[in-house]
C-alpha atoms as a PDB file:
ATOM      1  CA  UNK A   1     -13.348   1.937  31.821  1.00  0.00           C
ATOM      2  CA  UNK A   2     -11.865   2.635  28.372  1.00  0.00           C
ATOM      3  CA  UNK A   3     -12.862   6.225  26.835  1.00  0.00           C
ATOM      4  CA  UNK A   4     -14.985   5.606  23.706  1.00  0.00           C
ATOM      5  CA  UNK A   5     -13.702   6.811  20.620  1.00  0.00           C
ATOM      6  CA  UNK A   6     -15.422  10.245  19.337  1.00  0.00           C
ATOM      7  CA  UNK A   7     -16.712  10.629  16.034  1.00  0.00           C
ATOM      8  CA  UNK A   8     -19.096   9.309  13.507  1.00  0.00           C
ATOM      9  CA  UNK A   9     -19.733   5.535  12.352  1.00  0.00           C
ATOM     10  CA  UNK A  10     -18.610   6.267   8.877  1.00  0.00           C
ATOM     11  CA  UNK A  11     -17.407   3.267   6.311  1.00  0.00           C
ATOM     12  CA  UNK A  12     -15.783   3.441   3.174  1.00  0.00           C
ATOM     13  CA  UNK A  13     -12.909   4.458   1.165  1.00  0.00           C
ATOM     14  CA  UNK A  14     -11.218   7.644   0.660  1.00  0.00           C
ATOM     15  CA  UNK A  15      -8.280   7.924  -1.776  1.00  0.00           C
ATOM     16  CA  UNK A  16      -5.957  10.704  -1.718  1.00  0.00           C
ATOM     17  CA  UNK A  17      -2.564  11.909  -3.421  1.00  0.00           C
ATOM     18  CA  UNK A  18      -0.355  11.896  -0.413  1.00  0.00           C
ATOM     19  CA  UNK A  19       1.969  15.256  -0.525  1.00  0.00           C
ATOM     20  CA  UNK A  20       5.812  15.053  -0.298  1.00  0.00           C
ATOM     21  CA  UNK A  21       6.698  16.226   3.309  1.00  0.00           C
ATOM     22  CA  UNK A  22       4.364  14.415   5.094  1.00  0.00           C
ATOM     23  CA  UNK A  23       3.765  10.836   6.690  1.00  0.00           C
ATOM     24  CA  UNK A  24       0.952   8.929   6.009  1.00  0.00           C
ATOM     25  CA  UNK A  25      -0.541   8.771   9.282  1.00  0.00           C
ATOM     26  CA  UNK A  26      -0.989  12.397   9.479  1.00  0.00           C
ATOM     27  CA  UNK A  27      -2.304  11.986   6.507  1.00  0.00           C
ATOM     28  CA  UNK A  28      -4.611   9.091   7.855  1.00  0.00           C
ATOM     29  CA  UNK A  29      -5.385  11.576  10.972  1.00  0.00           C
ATOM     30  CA  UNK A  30      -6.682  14.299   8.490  1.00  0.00           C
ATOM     31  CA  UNK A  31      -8.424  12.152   6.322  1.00  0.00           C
ATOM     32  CA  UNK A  32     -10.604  10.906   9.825  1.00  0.00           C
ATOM     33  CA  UNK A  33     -10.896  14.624  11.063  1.00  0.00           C
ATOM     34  CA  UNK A  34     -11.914  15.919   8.019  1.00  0.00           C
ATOM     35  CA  UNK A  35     -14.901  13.273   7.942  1.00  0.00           C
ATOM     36  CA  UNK A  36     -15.583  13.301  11.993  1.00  0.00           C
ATOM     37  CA  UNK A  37     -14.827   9.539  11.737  1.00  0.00           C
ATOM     38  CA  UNK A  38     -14.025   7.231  14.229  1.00  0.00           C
ATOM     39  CA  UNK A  39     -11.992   4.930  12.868  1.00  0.00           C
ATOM     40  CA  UNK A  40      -9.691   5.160  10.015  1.00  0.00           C
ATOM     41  CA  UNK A  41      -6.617   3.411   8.409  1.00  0.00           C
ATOM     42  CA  UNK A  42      -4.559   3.008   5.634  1.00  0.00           C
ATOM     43  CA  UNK A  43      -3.422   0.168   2.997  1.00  0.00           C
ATOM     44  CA  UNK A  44       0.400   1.062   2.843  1.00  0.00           C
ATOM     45  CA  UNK A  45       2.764   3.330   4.211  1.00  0.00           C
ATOM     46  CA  UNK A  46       4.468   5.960   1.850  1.00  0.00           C
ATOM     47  CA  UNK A  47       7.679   7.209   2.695  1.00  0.00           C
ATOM     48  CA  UNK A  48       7.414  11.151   3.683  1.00  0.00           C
ATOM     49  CA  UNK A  49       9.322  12.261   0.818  1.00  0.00           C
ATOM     50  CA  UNK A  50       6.968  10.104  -1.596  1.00  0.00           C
ATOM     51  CA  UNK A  51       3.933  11.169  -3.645  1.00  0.00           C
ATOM     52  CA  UNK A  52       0.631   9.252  -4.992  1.00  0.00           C
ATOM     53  CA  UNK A  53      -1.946   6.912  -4.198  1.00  0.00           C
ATOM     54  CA  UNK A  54      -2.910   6.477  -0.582  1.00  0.00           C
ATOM     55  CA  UNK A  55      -5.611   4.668   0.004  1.00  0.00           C
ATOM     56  CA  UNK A  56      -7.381   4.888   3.254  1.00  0.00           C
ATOM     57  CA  UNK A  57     -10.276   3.235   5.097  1.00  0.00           C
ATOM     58  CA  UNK A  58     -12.840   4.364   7.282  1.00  0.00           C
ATOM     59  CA  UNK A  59     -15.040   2.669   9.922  1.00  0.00           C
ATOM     60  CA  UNK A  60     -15.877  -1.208   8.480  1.00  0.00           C
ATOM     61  CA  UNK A  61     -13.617  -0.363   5.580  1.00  0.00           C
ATOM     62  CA  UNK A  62     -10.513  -1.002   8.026  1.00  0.00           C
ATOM     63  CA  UNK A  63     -11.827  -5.131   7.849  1.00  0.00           C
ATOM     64  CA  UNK A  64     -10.913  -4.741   4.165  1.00  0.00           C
ATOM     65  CA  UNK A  65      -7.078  -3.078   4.219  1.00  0.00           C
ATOM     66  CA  UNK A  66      -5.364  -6.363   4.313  1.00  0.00           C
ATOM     67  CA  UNK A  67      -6.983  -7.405   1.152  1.00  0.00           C
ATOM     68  CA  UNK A  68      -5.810  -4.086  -0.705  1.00  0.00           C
ATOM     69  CA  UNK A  69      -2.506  -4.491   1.267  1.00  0.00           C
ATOM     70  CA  UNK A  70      -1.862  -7.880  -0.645  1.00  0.00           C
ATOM     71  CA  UNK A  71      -2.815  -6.338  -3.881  1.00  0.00           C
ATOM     72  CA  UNK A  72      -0.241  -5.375  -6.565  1.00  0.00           C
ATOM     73  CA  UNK A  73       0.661  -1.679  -6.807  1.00  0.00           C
ATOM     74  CA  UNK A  74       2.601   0.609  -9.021  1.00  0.00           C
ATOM     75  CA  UNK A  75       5.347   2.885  -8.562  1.00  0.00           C
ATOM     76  CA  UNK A  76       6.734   5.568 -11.164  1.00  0.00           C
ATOM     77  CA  UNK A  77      10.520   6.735  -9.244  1.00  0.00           C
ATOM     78  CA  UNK A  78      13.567   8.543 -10.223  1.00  0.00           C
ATOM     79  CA  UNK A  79      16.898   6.877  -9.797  1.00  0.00           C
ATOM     80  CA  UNK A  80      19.967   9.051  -9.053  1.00  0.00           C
ATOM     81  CA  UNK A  81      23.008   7.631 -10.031  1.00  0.00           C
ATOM     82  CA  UNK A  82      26.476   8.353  -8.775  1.00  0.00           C
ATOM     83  CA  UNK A  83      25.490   8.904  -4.820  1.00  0.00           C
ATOM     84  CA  UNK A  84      24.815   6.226  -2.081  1.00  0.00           C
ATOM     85  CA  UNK A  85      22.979   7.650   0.805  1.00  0.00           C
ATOM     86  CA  UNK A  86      22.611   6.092   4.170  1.00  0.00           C
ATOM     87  CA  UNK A  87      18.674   6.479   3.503  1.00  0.00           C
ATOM     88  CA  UNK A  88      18.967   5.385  -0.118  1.00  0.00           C
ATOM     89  CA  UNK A  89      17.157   8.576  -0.962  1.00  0.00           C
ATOM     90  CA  UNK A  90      17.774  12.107  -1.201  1.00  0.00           C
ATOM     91  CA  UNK A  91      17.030  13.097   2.334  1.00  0.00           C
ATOM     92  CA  UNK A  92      20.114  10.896   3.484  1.00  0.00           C
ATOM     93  CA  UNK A  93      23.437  11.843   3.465  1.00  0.00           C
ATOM     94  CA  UNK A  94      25.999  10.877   1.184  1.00  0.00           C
ATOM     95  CA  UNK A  95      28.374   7.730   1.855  1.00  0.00           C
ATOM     96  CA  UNK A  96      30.028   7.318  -1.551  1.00  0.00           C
ATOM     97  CA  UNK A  97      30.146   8.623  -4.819  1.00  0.00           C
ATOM     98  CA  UNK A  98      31.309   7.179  -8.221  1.00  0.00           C
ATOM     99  CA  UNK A  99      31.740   8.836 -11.343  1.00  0.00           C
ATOM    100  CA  UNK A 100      30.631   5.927 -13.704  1.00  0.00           C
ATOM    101  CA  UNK A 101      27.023   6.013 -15.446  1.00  0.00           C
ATOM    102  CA  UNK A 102      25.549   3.239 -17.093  1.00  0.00           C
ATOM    103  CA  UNK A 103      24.199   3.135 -21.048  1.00  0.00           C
ATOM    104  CA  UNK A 104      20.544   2.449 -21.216  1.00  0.00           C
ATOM    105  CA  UNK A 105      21.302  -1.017 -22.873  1.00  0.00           C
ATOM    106  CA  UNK A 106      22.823  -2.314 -19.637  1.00  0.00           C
ATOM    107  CA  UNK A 107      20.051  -0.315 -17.203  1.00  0.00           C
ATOM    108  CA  UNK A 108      17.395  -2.576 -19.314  1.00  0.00           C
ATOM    109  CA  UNK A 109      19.682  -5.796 -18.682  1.00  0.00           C
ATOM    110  CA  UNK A 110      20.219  -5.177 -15.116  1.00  0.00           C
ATOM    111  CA  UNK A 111      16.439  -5.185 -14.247  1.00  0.00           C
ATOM    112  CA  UNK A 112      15.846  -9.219 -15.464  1.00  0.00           C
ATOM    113  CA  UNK A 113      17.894  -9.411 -12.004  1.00  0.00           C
ATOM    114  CA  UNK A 114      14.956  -7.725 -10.108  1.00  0.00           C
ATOM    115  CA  UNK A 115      11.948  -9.401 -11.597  1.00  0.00           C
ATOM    116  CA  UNK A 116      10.194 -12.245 -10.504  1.00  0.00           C
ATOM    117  CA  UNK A 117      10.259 -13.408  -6.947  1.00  0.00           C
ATOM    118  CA  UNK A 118      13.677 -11.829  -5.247  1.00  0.00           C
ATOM    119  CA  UNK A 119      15.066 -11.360  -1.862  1.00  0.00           C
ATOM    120  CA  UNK A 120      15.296  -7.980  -1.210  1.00  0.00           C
ATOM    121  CA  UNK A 121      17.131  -6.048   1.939  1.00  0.00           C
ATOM    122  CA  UNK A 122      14.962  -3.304   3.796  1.00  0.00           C
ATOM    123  CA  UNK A 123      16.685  -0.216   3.773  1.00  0.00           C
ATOM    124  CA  UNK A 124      18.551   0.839   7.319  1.00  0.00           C
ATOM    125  CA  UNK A 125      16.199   3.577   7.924  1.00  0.00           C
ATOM    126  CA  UNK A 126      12.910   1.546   7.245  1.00  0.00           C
ATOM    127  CA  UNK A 127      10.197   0.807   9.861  1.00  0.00           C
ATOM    128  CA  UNK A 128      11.311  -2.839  10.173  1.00  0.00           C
ATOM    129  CA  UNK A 129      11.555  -3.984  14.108  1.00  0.00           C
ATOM    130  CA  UNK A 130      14.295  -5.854  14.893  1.00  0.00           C
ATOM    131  CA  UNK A 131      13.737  -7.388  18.173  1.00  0.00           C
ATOM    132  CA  UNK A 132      10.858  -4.480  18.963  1.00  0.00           C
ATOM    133  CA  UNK A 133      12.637  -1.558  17.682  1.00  0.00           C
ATOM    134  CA  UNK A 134      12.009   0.336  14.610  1.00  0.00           C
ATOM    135  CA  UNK A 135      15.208  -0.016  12.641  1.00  0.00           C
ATOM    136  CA  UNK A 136      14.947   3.604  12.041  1.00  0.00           C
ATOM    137  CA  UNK A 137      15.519   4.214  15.328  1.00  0.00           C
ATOM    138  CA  UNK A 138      18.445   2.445  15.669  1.00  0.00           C
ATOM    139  CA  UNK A 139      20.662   3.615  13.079  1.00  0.00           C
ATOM    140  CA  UNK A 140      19.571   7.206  14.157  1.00  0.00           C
ATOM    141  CA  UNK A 141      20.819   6.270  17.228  1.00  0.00           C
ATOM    142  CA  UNK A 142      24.304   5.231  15.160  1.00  0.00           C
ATOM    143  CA  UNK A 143      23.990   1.302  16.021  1.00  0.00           C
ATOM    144  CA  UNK A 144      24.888  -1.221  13.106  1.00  0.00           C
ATOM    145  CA  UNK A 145      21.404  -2.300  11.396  1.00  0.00           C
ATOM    146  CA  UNK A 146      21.687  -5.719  10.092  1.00  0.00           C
ATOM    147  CA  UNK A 147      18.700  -6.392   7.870  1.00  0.00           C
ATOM    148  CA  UNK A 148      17.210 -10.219   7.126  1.00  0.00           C
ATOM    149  CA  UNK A 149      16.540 -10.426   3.154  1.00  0.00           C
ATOM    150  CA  UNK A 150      12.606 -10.791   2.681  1.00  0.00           C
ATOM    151  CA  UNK A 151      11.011 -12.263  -0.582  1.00  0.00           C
ATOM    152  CA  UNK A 152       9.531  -9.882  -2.986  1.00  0.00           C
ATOM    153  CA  UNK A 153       7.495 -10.967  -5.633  1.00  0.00           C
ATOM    154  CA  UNK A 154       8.523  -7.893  -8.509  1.00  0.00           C
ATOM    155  CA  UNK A 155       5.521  -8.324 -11.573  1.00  0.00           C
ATOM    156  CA  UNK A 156       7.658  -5.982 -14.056  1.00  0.00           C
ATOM    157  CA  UNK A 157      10.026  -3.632 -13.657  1.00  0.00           C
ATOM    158  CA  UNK A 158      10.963  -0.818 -16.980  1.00  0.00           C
ATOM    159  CA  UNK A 159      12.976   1.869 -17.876  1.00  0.00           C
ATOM    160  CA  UNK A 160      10.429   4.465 -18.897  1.00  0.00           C
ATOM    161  CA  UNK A 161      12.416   7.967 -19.451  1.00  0.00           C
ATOM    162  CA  UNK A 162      16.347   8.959 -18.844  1.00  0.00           C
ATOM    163  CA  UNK A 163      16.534  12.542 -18.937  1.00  0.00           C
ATOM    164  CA  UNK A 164      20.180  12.436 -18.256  1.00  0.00           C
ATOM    165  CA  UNK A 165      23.581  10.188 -17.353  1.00  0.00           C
ATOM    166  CA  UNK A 166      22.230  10.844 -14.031  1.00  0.00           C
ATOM    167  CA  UNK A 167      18.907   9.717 -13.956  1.00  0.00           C
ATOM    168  CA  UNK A 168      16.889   7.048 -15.139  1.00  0.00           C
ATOM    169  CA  UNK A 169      13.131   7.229 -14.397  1.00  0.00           C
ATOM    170  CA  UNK A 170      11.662   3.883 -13.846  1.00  0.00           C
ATOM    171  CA  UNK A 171       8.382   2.271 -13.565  1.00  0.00           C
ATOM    172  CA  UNK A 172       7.636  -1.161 -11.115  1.00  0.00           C
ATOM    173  CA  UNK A 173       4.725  -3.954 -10.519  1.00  0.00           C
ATOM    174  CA  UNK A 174       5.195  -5.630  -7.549  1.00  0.00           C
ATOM    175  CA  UNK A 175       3.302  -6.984  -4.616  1.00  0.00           C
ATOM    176  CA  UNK A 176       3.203  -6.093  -0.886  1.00  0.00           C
ATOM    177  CA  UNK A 177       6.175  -5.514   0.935  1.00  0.00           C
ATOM    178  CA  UNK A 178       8.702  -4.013  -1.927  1.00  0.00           C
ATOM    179  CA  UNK A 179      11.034  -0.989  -0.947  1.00  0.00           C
ATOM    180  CA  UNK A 180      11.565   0.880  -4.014  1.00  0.00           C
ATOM    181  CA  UNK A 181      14.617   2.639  -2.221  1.00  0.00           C
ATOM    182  CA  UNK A 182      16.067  -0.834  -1.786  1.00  0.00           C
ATOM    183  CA  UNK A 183      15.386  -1.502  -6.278  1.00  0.00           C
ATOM    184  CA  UNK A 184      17.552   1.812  -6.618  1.00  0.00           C
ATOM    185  CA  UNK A 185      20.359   1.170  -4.276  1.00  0.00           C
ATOM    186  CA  UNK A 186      20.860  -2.528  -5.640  1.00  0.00           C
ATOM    187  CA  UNK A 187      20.644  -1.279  -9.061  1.00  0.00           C
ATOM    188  CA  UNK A 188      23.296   0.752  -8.579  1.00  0.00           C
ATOM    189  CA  UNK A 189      25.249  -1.522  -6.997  1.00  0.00           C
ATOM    190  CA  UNK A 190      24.867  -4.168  -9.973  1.00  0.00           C
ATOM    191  CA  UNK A 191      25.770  -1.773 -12.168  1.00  0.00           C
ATOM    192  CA  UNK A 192      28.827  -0.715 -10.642  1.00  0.00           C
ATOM    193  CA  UNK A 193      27.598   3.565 -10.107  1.00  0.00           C
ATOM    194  CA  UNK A 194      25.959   3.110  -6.794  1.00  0.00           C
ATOM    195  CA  UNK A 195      22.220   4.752  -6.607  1.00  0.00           C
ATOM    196  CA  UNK A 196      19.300   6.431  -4.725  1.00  0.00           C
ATOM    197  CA  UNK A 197      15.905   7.557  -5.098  1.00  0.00           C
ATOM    198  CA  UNK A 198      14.849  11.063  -6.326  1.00  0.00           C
ATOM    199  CA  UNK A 199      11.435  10.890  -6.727  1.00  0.00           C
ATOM    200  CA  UNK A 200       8.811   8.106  -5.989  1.00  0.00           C
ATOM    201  CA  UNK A 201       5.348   8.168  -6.617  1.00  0.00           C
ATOM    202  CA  UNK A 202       2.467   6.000  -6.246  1.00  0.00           C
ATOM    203  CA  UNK A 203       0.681   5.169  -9.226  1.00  0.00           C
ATOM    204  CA  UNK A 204      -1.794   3.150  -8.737  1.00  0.00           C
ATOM    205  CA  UNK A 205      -2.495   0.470  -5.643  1.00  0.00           C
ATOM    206  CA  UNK A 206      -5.053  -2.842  -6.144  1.00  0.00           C
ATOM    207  CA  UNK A 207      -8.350  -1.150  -7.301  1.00  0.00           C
ATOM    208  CA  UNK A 208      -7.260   2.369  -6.339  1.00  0.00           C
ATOM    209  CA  UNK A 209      -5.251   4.908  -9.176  1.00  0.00           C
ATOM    210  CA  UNK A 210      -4.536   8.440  -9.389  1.00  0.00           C
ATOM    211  CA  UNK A 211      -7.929   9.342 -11.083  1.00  0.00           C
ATOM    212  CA  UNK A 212      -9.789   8.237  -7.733  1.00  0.00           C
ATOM    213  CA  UNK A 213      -7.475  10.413  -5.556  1.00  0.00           C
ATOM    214  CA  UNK A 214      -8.033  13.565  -4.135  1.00  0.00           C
ATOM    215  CA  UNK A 215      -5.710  16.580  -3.030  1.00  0.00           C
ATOM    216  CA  UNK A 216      -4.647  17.568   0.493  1.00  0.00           C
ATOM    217  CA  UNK A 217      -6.129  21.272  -0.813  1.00  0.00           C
ATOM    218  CA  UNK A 218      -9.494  19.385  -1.627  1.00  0.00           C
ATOM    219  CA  UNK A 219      -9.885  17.634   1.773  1.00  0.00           C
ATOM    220  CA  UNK A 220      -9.079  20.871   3.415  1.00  0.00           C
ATOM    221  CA  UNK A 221     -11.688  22.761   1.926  1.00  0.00           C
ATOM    222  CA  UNK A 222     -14.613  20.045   1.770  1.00  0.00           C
ATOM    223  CA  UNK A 223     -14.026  19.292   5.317  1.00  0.00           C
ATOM    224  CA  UNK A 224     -16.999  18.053   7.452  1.00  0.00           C
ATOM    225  CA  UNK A 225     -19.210  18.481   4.685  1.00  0.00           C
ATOM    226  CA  UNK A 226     -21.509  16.283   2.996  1.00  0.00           C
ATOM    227  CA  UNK A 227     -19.608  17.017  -0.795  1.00  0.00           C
ATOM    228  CA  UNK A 228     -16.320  15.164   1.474  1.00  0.00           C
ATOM    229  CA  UNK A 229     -18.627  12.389   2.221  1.00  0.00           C
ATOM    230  CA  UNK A 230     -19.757  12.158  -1.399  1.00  0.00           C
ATOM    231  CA  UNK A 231     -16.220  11.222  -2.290  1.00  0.00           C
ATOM    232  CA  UNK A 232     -16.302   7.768  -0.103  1.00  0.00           C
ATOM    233  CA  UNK A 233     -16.117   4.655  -2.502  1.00  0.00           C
ATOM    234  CA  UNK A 234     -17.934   1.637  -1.045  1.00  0.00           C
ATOM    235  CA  UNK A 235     -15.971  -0.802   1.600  1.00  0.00           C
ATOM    236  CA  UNK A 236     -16.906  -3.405  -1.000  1.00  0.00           C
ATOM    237  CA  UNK A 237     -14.380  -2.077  -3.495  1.00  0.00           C
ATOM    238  CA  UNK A 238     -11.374  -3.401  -0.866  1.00  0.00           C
ATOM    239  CA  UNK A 239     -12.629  -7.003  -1.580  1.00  0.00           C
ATOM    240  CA  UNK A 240     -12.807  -6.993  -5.412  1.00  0.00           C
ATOM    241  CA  UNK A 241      -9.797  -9.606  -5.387  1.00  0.00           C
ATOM    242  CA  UNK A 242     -12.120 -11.951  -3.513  1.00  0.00           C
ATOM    243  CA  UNK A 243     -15.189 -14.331  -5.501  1.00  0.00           C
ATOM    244  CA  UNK A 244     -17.964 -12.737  -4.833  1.00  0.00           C
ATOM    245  CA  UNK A 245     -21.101 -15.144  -2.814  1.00  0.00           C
ATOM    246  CA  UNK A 246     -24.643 -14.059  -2.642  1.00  0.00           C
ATOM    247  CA  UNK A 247     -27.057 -14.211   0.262  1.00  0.00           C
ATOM    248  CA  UNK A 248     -30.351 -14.115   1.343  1.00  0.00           C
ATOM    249  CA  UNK A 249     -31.967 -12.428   4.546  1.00  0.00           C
ATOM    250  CA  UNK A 250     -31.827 -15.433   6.451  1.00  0.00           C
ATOM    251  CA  UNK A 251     -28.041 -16.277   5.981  1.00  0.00           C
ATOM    252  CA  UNK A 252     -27.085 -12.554   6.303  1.00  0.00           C
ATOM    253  CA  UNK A 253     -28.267 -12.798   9.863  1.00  0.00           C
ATOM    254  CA  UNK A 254     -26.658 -15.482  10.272  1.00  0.00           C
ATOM    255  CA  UNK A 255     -22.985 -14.290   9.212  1.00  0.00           C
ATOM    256  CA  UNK A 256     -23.999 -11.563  10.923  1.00  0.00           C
ATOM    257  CA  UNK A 257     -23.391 -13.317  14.134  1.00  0.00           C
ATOM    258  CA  UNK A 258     -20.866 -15.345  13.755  1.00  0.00           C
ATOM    259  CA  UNK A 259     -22.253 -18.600  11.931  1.00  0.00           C
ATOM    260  CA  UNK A 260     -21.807 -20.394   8.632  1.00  0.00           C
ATOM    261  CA  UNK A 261     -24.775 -18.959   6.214  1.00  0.00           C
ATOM    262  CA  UNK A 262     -25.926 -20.136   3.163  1.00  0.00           C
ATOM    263  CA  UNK A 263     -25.084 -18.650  -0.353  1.00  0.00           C
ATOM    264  CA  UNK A 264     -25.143 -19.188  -3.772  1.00  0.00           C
ATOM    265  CA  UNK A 265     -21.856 -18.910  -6.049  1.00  0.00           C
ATOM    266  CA  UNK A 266     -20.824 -18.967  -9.167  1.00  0.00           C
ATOM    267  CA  UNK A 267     -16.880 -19.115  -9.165  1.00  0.00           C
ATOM    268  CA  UNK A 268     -16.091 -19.780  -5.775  1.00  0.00           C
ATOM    269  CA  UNK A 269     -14.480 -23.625  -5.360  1.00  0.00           C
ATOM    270  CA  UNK A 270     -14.208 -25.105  -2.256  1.00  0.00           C
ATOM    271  CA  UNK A 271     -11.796 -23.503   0.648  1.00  0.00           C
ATOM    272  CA  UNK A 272     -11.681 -20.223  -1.494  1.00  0.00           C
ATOM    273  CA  UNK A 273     -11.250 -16.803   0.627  1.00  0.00           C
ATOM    274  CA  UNK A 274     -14.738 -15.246  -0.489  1.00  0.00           C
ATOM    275  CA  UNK A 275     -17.175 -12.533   0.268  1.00  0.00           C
ATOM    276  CA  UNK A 276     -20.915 -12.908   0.509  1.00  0.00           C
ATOM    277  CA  UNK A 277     -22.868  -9.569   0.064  1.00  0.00           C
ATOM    278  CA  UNK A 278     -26.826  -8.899   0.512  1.00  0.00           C
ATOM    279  CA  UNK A 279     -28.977  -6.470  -1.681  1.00  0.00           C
ATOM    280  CA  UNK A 280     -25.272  -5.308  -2.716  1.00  0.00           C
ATOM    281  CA  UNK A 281     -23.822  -4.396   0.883  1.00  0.00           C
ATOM    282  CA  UNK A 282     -20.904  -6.989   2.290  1.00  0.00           C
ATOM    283  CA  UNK A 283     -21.742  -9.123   4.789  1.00  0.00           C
ATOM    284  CA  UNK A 284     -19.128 -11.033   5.718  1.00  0.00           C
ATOM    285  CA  UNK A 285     -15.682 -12.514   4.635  1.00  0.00           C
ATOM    286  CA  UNK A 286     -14.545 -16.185   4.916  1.00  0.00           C
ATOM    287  CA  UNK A 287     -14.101 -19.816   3.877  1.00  0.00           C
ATOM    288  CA  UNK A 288     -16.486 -21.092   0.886  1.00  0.00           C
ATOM    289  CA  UNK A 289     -17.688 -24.742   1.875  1.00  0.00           C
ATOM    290  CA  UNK A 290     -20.257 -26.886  -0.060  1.00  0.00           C
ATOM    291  CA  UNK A 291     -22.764 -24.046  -0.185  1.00  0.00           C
ATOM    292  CA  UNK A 292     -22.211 -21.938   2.936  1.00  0.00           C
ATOM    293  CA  UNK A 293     -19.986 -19.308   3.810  1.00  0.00           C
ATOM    294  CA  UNK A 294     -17.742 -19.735   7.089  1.00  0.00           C
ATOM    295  CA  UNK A 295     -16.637 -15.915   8.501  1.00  0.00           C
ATOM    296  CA  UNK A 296     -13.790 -14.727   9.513  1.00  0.00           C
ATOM    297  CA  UNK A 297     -14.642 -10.751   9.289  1.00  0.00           C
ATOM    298  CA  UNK A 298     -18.079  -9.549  10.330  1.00  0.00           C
ATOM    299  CA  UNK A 299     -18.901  -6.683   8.505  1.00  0.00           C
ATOM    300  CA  UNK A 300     -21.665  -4.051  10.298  1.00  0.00           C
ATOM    301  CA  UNK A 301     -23.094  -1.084   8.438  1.00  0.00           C
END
């Protein structure tokens, strides 16, 4: 018989400004000790090294993370030209150096090459699996890692600040999937200086920004506490993407369990992803047909 998971039936959203030096599932294992929950998750993995927003979900929440997954998100990072590293950041070691540095002029032409939808190569030392292993694994292990390109759809992409030849701080839109390490090292390798990141932070990810997050510090001290609970933002912020259905008592039950319900709409079309809510709590998530709602995500809190 399989243990039961301890802790309390808590839903909703906590947003916090990951530290550098840390992954974010310790951070995700914090976040669900600090509020006794049972169940907790996150919308995006930032690299250890990395800073900013990480948004993570608790209890019925977790239904929502693929819809903030899919959402765009914002990155501010500092690119260090001259070095290649085998990471393509600054915890790697270097693999080649050049002394060339690019004029701002040709840093702004370079990035039309990396807007739009692109193909872009995971970094070696990425969590990719390649035939069930983490490719991180295998070139710490010294094997080869040959990467697949994957599309990347990049919304903008703008120098914002170059403090020096050797850096150039830039700021990027783009959708789910994107390895910012991966922007730097083919930047540099278009423009002929080779490149890594710096310094990456997360600026802002689908509804979440900075203003909503809170410190490692503050999570610490608030710890099983009701003020920690006061910081929880509804599960219903995850779906603001989605048209928004309305139901009555009778068709909540029935999404509820598993049926088609009835709802009213006002900018849902037919075969739309929606979500239909009741007295302002979600219900349920799923296909909008001629007047009902057909679920695909139960939602129960």
């Amino acid at each position: 018989m399989a243990r039961r998971k301890k802790g309390r039936d808590i839903s909703g959203w906590l947003i916090m400004d990951k530290p550098a030096g840390v992954t974010s599932t310790a951070m995700v294992n914090k976040v669900r000790w600090a509020l006794d929950a049972k169940k907790a998750g996150h919308s995006g993995t930032l690299d250890p090294a990395a800073t900013g927003v990480l948004a993570i979900a608790l209890g019925e929440a977790t239904k929502t993370i693929p819809y903030v997954t899919d959402a765009l998100k914002a990155y501010r990072f500092t690119v260090r030209f001259g070095k290649a590293t085998n990471t393509d950041d600054a915890d790697g070691l270097c693999i080649a150096e050049s002394e060339r540095r690019p004029e701002d002029a040709q840093i702004r032409a370079a990035l039309a090459r990396f807007t739009g939808d692109i193909m872009q190569v995971p970094p070696k030392y990425s969590a990719v699996r390649i035939n069930g292993e983490r490719a991180y694994n295998l070139a710490r292990d010294g094997e080869d890692v040959e990467l697949a390109a994957r599309p990347l759809f990049v919304d903008s992409l703008e120098l914002v600040e170059r403090p020096d030849a050797d850096h150039a701080v830039l700021e990027m839109v783009c959708g789910k999937g994107g390895y910012v390490r991966s922007i730097a090292r083919d930047l540099g390798e278009v423009l002929g200086c080779l490149g890594h990141v710096s310094a990456l932070r997360r600026i802002w990810s689908g509804p979440f920004d900075l203003e909503d997050c809170l410190t490692l510090e503050t999570i610490e001290d608030l710890a099983r506490t009701p003020e920690l609970d006061a910081h929880l933002k509804p599960l219903e912020v995850g779906l603001e993407d989605l048209p928004q259905l309305v139901c009555n008592a009778e068709g909540a039950a029935r999404l509820r369990h598993g049926n088609p319900g009835m709802v009213i709409t006002s900018d849902a079309e037919y075969g739309d992803e929606a979500w239909a809510s009741h007295e302002g709590r979600a219900v349920a998530v799923g296909i909008y047909k001629a007047g009902e709602l057909h679920p695909s995500r139960v939602f129960n809190h």
